[in-house]
C-alpha atoms as a PDB file:
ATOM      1  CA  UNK A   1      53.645  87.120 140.112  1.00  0.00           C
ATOM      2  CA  UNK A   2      51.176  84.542 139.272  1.00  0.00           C
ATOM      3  CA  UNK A   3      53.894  82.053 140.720  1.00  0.00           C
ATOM      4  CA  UNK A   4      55.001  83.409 143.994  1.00  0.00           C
ATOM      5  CA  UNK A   5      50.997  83.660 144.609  1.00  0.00           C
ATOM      6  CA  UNK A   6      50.858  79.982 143.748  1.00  0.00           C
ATOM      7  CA  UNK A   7      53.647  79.001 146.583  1.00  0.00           C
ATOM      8  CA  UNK A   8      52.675  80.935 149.491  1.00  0.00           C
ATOM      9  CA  UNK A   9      48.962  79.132 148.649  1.00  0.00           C
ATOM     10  CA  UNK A  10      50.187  76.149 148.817  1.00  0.00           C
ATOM     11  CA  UNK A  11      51.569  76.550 152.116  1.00  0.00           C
ATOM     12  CA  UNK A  12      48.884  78.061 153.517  1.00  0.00           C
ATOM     13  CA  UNK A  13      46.738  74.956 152.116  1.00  0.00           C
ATOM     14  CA  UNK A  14      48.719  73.176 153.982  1.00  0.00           C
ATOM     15  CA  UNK A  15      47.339  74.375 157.673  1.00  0.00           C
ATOM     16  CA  UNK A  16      43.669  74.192 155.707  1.00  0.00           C
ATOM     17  CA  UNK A  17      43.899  78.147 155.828  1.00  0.00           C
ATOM     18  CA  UNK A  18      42.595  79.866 152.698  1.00  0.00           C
ATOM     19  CA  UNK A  19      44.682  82.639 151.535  1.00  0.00           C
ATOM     20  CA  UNK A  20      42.840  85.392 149.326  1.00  0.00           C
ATOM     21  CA  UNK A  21      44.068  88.493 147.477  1.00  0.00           C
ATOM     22  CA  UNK A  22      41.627  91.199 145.909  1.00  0.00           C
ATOM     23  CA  UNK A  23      42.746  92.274 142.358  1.00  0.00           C
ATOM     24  CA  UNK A  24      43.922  96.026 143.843  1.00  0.00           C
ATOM     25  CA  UNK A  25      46.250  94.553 145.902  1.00  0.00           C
ATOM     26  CA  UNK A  26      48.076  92.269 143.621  1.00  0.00           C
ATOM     27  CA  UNK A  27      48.704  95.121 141.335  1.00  0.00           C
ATOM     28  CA  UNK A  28      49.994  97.357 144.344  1.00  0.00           C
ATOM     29  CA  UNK A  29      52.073  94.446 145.002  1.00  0.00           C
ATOM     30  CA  UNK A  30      53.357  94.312 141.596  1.00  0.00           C
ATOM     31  CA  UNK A  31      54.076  97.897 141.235  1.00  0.00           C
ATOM     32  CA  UNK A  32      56.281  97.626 144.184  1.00  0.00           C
ATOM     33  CA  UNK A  33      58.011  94.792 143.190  1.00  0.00           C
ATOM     34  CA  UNK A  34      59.082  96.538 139.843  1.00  0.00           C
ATOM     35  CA  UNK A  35      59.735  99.857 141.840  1.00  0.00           C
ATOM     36  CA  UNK A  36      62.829  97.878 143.732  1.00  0.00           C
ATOM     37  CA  UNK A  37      64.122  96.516 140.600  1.00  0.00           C
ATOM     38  CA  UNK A  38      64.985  93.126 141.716  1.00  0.00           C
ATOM     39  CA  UNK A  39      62.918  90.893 139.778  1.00  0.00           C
ATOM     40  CA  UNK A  40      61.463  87.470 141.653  1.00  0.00           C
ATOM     41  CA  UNK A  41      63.506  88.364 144.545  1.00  0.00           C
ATOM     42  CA  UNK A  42      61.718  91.621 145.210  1.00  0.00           C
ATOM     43  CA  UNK A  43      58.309  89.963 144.632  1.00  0.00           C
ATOM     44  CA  UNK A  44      59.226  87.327 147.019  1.00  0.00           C
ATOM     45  CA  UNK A  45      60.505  89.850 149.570  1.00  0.00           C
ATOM     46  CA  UNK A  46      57.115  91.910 149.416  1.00  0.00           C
ATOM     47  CA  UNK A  47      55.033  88.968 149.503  1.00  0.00           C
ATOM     48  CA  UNK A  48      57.456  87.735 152.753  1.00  0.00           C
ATOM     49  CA  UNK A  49      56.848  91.618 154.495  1.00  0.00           C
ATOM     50  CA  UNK A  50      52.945  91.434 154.085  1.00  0.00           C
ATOM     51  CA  UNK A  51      52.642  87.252 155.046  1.00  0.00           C
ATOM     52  CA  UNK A  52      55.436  87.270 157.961  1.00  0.00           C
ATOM     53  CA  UNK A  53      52.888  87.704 160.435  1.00  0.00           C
ATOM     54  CA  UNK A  54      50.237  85.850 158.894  1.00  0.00           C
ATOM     55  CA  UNK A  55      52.698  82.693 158.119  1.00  0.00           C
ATOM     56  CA  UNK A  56      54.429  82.338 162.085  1.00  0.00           C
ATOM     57  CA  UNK A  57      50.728  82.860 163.620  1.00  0.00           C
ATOM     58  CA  UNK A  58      49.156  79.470 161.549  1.00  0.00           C
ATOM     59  CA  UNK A  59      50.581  76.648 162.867  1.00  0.00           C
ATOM     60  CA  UNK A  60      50.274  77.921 166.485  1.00  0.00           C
ATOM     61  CA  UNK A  61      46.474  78.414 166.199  1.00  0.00           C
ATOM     62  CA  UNK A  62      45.123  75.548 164.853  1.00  0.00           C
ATOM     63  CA  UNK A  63      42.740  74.640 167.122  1.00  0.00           C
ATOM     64  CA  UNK A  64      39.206  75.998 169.007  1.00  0.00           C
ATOM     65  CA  UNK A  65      38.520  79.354 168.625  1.00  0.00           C
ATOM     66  CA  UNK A  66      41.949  80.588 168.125  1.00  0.00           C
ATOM     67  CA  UNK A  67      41.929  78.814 164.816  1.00  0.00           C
ATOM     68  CA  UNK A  68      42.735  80.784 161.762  1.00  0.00           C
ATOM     69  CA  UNK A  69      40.609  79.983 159.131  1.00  0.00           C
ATOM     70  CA  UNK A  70      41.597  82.244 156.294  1.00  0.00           C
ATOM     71  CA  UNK A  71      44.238  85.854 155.657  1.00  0.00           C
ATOM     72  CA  UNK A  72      43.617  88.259 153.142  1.00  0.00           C
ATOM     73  CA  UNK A  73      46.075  90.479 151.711  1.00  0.00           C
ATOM     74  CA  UNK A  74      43.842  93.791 150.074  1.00  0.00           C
ATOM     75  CA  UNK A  75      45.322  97.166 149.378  1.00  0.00           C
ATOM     76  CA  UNK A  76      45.612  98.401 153.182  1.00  0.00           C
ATOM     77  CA  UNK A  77      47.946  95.025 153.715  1.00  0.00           C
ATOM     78  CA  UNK A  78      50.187  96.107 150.665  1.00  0.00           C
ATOM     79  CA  UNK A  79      50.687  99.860 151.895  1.00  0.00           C
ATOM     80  CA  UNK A  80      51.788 102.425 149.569  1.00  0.00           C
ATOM     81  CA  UNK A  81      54.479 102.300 146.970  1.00  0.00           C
ATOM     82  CA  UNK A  82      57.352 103.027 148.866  1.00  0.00           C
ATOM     83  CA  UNK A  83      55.617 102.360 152.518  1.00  0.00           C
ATOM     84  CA  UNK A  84      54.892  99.323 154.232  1.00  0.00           C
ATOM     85  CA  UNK A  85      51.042  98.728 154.533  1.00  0.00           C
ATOM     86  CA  UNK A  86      49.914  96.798 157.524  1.00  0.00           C
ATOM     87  CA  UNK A  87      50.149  92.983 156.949  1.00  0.00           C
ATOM     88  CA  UNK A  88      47.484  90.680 156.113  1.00  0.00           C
ATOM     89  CA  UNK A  89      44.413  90.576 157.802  1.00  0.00           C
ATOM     90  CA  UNK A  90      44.158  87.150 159.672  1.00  0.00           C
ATOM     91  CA  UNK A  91      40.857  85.635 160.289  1.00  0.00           C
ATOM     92  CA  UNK A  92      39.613  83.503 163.190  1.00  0.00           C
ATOM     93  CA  UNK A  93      36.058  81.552 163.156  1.00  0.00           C
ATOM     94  CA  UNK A  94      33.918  80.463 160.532  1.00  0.00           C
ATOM     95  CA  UNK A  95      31.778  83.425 158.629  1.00  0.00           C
ATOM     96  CA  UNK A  96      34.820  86.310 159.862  1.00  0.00           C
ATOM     97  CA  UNK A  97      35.520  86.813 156.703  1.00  0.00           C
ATOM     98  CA  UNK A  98      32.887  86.453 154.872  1.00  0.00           C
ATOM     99  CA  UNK A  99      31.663  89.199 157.314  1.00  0.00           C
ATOM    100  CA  UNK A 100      34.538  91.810 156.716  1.00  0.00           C
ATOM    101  CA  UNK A 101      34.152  91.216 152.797  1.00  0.00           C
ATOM    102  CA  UNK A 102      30.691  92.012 152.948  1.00  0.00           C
ATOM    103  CA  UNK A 103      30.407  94.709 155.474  1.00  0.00           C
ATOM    104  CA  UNK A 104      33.437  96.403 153.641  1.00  0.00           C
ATOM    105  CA  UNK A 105      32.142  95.662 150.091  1.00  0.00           C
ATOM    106  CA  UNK A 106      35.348  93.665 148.956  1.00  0.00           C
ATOM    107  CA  UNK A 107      34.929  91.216 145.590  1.00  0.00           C
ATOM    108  CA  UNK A 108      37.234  88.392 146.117  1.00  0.00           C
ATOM    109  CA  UNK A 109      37.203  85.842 143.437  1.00  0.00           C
ATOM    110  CA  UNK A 110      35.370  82.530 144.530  1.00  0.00           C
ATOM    111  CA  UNK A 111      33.604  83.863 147.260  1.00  0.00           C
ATOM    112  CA  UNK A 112      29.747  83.895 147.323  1.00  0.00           C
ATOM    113  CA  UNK A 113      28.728  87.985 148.235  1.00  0.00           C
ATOM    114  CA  UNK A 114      25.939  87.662 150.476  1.00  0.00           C
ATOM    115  CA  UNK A 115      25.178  88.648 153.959  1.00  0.00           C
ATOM    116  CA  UNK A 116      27.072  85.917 156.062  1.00  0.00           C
ATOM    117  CA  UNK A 117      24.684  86.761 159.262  1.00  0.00           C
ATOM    118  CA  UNK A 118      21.445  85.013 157.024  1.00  0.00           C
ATOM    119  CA  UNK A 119      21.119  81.179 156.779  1.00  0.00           C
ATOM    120  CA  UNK A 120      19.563  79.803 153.732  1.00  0.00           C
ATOM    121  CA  UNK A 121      16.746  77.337 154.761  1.00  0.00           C
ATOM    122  CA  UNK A 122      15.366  75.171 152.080  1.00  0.00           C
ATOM    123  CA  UNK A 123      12.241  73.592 152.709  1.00  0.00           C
ATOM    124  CA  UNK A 124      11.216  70.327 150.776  1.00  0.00           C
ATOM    125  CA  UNK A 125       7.717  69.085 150.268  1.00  0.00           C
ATOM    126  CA  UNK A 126       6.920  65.866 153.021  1.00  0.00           C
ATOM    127  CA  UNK A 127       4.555  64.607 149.785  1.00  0.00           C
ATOM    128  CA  UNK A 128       7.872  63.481 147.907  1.00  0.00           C
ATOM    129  CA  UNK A 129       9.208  61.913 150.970  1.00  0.00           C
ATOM    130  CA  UNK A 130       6.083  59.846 151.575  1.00  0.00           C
ATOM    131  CA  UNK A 131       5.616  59.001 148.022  1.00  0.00           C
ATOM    132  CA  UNK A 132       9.327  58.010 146.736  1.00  0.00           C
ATOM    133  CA  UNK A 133       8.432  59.962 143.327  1.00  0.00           C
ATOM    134  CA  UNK A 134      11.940  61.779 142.201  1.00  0.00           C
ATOM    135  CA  UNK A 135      12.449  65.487 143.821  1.00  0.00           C
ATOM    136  CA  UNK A 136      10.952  68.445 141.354  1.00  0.00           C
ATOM    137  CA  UNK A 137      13.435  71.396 142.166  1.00  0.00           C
ATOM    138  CA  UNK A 138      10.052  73.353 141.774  1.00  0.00           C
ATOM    139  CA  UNK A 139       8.867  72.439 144.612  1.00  0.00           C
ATOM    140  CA  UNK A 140      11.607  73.369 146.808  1.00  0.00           C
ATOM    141  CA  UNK A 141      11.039  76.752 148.464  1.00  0.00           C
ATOM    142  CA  UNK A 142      14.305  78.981 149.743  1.00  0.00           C
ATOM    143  CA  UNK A 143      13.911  81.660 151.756  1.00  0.00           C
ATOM    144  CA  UNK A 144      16.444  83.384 154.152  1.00  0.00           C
ATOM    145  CA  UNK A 145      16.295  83.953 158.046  1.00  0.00           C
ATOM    146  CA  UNK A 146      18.283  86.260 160.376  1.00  0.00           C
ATOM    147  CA  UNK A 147      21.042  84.847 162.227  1.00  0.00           C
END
C-alpha cells in the first residue's frame, strides 16, 4: 500500500501539488483492494479510479487562480466497499484546504490544525533593533487577527 501511495506522490510532486490521505481512507482503500483479490494490481486500479480526475486536471491548471494546489483522498473519495466513492477532492488557492480540513474537522498528518482565516502577527521589540543586542524569544509577543 505504502508503495503505490509513494508513486502517485511523486507524481503529484512533480506539478508542486501536495497529495494527502487521512488514515480512514487508506484503510477503506485497502479493504477494497483485498475485497477484489488481485493483489498490487487491484490497489493500483483503486488508487487509478479515485486519482483519474485529480491526475488529467493538474497539468492543465497550473497557473493563476485555476491552479491546483493540493487533492485529498478521505473516506467520501474512497466510497464504500463495493461502490465507487466520489474522487478526490481537488483544491484551488492557497488556505482551500487548510479551510475544508478545519471547517470539517479532518487530522491529516503534517498539517498544522488551526483556523486558516487568522494570521499570526509577531511583534518584535524596536529596543533590540536599535541596540544590536541578540533577540530574547521572550520578548516577542504573538497574537492572532481575523482575516
Amino acid at each position: 500500500m505504502l508503495y503505490n501511495q509513494e508513486v502517485f506522490t511523486c507524481s503529484f510532486t512533480f506539478y508542486k501539488v501536495k497529495l494527502h490521505f487521512t488514515e480512514n481512507a487508506l484503510q477503506l482503500i485497502a479493504k477494497k483492494a483485498a475485497a477484489g483479490e488481485t493483489g498490487a494490481r487491484g490497489l493500483r486500479s483503486v488508487m487509478e479510479d479515485i486519482l483519474t480526475e485529480a491526475m488529467f486536471e493538474i497539468p492543465d491548471a497550473r497557473e493563476g487562480k485555476e491552479k491546483i494546489i493540493a487533492v485529498l483522498v478521505n473516506e467520501e473519495s474512497v466510497g464504500p466497499l463495493h461502490r465507487r466513492g466520489c474522487g478526490a477532492k481537488i483544491f484551488r488557492g492557497d488556505g482551500a484546504l487548510e479551510l475544508y480540513v478545519y471547517q470539517n474537522n479532518i487530522k491529516l498528518p503534517g498539517l498544522i490544525q488551526s483556523n486558516p482565516r487568522r494570521s499570526r502577527i509577531a511583534r518584535l521589540p524596536s529596543s533590540s533593533f536599535a541596540s544590536n543586542k541578540a533577540l530574547d524569544l521572550s520578548d516577542i509577543s504573538l497574537f492572532f487577527i481575523d482575516i
